[in-house]
Protein backbone atom coordinates (compact mmCIF):
# COMPACT_ATOMS: atom_id res chain seq x y z
CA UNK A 1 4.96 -1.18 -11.78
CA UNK A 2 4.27 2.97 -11.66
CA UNK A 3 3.50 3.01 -15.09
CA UNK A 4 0.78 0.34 -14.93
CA UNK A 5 -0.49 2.28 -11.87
CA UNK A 6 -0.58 5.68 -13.32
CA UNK A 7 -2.41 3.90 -16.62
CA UNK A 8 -4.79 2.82 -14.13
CA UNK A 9 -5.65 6.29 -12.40
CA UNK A 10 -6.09 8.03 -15.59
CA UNK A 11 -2.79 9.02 -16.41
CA UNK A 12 -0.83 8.75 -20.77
CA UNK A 13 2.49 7.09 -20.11
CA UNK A 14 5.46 6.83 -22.58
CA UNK A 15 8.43 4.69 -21.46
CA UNK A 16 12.54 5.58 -21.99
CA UNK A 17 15.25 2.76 -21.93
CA UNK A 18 17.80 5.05 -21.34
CA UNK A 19 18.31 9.04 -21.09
CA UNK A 20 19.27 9.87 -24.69
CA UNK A 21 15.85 8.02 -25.46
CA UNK A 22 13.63 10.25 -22.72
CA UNK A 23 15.23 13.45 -23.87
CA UNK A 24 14.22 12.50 -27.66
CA UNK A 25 10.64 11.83 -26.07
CA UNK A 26 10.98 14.65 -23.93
CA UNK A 27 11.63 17.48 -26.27
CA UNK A 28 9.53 15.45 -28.96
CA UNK A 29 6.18 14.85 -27.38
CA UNK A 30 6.27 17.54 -24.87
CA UNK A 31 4.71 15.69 -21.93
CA UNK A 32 3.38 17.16 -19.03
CA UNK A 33 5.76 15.99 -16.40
CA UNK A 34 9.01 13.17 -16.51
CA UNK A 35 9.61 11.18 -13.61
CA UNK A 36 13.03 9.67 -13.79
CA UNK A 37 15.50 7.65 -11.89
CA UNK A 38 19.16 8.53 -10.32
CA UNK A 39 21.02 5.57 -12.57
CA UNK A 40 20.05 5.03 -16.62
CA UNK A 41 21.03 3.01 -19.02
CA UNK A 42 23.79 5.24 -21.20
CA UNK A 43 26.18 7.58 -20.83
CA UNK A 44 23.87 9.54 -18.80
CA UNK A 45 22.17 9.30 -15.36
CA UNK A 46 18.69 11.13 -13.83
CA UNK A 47 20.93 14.21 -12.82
CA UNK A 48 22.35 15.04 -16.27
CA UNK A 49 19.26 14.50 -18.01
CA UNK A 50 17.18 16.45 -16.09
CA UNK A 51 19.67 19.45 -16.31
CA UNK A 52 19.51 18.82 -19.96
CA UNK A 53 15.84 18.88 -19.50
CA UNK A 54 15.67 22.39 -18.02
CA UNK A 55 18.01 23.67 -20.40
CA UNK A 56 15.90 22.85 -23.33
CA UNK A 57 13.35 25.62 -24.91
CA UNK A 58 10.86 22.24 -25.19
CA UNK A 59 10.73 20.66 -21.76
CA UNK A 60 12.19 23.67 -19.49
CA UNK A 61 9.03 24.00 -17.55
CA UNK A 62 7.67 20.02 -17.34
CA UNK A 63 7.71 19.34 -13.54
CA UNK A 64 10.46 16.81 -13.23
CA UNK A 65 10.65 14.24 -10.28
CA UNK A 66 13.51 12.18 -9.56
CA UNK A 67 12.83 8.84 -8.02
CA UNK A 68 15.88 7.78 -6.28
CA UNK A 69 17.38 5.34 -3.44
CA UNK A 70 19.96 7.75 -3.03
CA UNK A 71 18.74 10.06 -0.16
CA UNK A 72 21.19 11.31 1.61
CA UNK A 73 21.19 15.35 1.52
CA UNK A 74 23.88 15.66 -0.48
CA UNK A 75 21.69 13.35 -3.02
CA UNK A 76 18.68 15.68 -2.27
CA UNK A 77 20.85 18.93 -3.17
CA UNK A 78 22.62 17.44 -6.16
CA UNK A 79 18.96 16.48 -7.22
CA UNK A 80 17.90 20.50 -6.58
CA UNK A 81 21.13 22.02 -8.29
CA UNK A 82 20.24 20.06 -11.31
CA UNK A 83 16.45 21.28 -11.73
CA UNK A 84 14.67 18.72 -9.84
CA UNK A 85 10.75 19.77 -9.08
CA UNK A 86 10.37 16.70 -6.33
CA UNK A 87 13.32 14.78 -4.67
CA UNK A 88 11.49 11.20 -4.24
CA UNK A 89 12.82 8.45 -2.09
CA UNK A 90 12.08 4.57 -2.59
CA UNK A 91 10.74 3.19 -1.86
CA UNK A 92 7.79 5.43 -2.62
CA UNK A 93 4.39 4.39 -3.41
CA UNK A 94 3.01 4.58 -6.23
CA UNK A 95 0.14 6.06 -4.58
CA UNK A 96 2.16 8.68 -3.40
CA UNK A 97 3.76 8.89 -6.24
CA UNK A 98 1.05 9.85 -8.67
CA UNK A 99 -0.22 12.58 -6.18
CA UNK A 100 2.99 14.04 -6.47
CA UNK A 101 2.72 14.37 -10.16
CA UNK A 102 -0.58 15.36 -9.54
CA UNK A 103 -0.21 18.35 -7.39
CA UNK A 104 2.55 19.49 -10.12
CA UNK A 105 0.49 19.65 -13.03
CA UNK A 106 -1.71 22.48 -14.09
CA UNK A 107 -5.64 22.65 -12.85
CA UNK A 108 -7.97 22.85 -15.83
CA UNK A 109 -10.86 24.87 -15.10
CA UNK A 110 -13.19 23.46 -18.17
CA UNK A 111 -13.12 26.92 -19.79
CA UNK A 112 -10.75 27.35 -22.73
């Protein structure tokens, strides 16, 4: 459902089954932000790969989000210690989603 949305407003989406296949993409294709979820498919969750994800040359700096029903503040710290840019609750709409990754990414100005 949020990548249909963000399709809709404008947004390039790429799609991971699990967290060995967003890091690939990740460090790959370089995207401008990742949005990804507390439990994955694998031998990793949201919290490993985005420390992963910050400790890569590639994807250091890409604004990550984690989208999570776990929201209790130890959930929200463990989400901070680990390199999260945005701690976001479900449900969370996608709406309010997208804005989020919005105000993360970097204005263009229309001058090179």
């Amino acid at each position: 459902m949020y990548a249909e949305y963000f399709r809709v407003r404008g947004f390039a989406t790429l799609q991971a089954d699990n967290a060995d296949d967003a890091y690939r993409l990740a460090t790959e294709l370089q995207p401008a932000a990742i949005i990804t979820v507390t439990t994955l498919l694998g031998s990793d969750d949201g919290l490993t790969l985005t420390r992963r994800l910050k400790a890569s040359e590639e994807t250091r700096m890409t604004p990550v989000l984690i989208l999570t029903a776990h929201v209790l503040e130890t959930d929200r710290q463990a989400a901070a210690a680990a390199g999260c840019d945005r701690f976001v609750p479900k449900p969370c709409p996608p709406d309010v989603l997208a804005d989020m990754v919005q105000d993360l990414l970097p204005r263009w100005d229309g001058h090179d």
